[in-house]
Protein backbone atom coordinates (compact mmCIF):
# COMPACT_ATOMS: atom_id res chain seq x y z
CA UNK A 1 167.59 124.46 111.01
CA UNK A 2 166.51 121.61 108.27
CA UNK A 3 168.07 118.05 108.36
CA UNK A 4 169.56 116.48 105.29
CA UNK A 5 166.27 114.17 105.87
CA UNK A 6 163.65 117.23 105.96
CA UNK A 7 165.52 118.54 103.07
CA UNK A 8 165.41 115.29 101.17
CA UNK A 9 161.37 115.14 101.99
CA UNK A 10 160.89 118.44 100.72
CA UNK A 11 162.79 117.81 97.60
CA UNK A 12 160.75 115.22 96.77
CA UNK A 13 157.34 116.47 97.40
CA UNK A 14 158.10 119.82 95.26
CA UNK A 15 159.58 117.34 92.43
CA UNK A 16 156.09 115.75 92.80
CA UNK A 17 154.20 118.94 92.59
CA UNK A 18 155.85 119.76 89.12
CA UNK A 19 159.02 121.64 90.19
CA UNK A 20 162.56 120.95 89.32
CA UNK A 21 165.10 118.88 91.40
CA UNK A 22 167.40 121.54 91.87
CA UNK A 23 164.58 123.94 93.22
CA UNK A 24 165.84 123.87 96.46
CA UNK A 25 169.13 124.42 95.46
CA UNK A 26 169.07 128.19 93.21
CA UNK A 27 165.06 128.98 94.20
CA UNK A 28 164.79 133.00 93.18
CA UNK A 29 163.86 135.48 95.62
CA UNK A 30 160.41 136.54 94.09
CA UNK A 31 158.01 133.86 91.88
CA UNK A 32 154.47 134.38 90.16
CA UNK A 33 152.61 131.33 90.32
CA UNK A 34 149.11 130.32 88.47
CA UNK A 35 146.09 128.83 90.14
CA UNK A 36 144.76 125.53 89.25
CA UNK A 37 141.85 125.36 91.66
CA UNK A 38 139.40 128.45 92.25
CA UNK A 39 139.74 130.36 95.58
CA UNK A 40 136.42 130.43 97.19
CA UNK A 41 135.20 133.00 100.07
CA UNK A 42 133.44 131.52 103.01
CA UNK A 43 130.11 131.84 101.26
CA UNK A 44 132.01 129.44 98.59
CA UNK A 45 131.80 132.45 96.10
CA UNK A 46 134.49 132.63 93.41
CA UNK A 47 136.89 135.41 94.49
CA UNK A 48 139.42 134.39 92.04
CA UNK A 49 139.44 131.69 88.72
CA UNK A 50 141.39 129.31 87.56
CA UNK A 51 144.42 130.17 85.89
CA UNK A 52 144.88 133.36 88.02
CA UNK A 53 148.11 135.06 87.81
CA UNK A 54 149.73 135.45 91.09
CA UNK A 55 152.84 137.64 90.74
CA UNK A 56 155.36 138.67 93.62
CA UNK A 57 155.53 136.34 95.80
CA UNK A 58 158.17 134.40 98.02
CA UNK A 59 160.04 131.79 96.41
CA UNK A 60 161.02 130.09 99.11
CA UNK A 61 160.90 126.50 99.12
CA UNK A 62 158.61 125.59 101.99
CA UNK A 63 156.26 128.59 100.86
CA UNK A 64 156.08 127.20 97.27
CA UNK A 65 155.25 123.73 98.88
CA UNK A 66 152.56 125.56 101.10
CA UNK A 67 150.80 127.41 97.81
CA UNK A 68 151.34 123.78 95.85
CA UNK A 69 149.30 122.02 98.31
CA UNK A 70 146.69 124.68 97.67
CA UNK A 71 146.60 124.91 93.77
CA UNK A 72 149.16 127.27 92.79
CA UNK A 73 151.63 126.24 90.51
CA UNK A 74 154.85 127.72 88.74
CA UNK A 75 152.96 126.83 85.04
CA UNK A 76 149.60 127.96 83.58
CA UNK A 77 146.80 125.05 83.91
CA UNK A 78 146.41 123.22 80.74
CA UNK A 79 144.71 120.47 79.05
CA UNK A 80 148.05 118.41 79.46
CA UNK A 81 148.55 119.65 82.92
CA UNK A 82 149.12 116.27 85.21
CA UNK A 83 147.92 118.45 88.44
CA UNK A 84 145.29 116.79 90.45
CA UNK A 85 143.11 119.74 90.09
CA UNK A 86 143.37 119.82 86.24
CA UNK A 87 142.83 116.00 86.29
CA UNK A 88 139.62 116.70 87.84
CA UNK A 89 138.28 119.27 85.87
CA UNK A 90 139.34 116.48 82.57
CA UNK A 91 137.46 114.02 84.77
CA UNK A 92 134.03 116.03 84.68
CA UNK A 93 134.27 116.81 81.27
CA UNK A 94 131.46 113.66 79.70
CA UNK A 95 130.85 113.43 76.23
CA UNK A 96 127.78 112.04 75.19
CA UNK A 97 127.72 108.78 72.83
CA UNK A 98 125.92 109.42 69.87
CA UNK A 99 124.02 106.71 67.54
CA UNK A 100 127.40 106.88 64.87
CA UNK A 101 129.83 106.39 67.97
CA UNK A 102 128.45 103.22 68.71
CA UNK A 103 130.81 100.37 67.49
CA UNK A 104 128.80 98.05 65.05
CA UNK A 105 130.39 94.26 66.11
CA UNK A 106 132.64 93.28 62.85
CA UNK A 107 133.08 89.43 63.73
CA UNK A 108 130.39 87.04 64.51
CA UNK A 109 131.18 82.95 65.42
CA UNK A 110 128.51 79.90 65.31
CA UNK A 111 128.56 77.84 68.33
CA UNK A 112 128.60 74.04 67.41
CA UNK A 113 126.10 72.73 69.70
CA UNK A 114 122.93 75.18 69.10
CA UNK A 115 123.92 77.27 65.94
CA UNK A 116 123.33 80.23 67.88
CA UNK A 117 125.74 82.91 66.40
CA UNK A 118 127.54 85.65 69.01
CA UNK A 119 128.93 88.46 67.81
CA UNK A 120 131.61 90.89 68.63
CA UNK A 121 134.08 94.28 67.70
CA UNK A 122 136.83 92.03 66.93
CA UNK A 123 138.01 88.05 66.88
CA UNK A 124 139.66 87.47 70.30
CA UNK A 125 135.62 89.03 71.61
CA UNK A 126 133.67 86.88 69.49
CA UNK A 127 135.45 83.79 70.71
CA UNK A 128 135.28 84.79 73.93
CA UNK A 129 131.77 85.33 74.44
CA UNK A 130 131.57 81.83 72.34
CA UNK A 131 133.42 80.33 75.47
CA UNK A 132 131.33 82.09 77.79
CA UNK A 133 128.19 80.70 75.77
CA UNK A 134 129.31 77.44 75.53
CA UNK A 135 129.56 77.25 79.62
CA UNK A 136 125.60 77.23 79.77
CA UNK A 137 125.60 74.05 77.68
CA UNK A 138 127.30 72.08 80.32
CA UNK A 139 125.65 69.99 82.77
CA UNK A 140 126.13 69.57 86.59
């Protein structure tokens, strides 16, 4: 038998995992989930990809919170897909900064005591590397 507290707890963590409050509540017999993380074999072979369609299979709460914890989800993975796996995978994707990606600095500033002139993207940095600058003029 579940408590009103176990009930409450698994509310919240299938809320978290991208399911709807009243889950619980109406949950249908039979669901198909998607994976968002690969299934691996014990020789950490790929025995089935991301974005799998799993078909058939219990909707019962506590077994949807079982599969969630293991990267299968009620919605396809996506680009937008807040799902720590997905996150991941947007984590690993690096772009590489090119020569015309690199920001030029637009505002330069004089300092007063040694004409040097510091330079920087935008106002607000160019006065405050000038503050930073001016530090190494004072004496102890």
């Amino acid at each position: 038998m579940v408590t009103t507290r176990e009930r409450t707890e698994l509310r919240n963590e299938l809320v978290g995992q991208g399911y709807s409050w009243e889950y619980i509540d109406g949950w249908q017999p039979k669901i198909t989930l998607y994976r968002h993380a690969e299934k691996l074999n014990t020789s950490k072979e790929v025995v089935s990809s991301i974005g799998t369609k799993v078909e058939n299979l219990p909707g019962n709460p506590d077994y949807v919170l079982r599969k969630a914890r293991i990267g299968l989800l009620p919605y396809p993975p996506s680009d937008t897909c807040e799902c720590r796996w997905c996150e991941a995978r947007a984590a690993e994707v690096i772009t590489e900064v090119t020569e015309e990606q690199v920001e030029e600095p637009k505002e330069s500033i004089t300092c007063d005591e040694c004409s040097e002139e510091l330079s920087a993207a935008t106002k607000a940095g160019a006065m405050s590397r000038l503050r930073v600058h001016k530090k190494t003029h004072q004496t102890a």
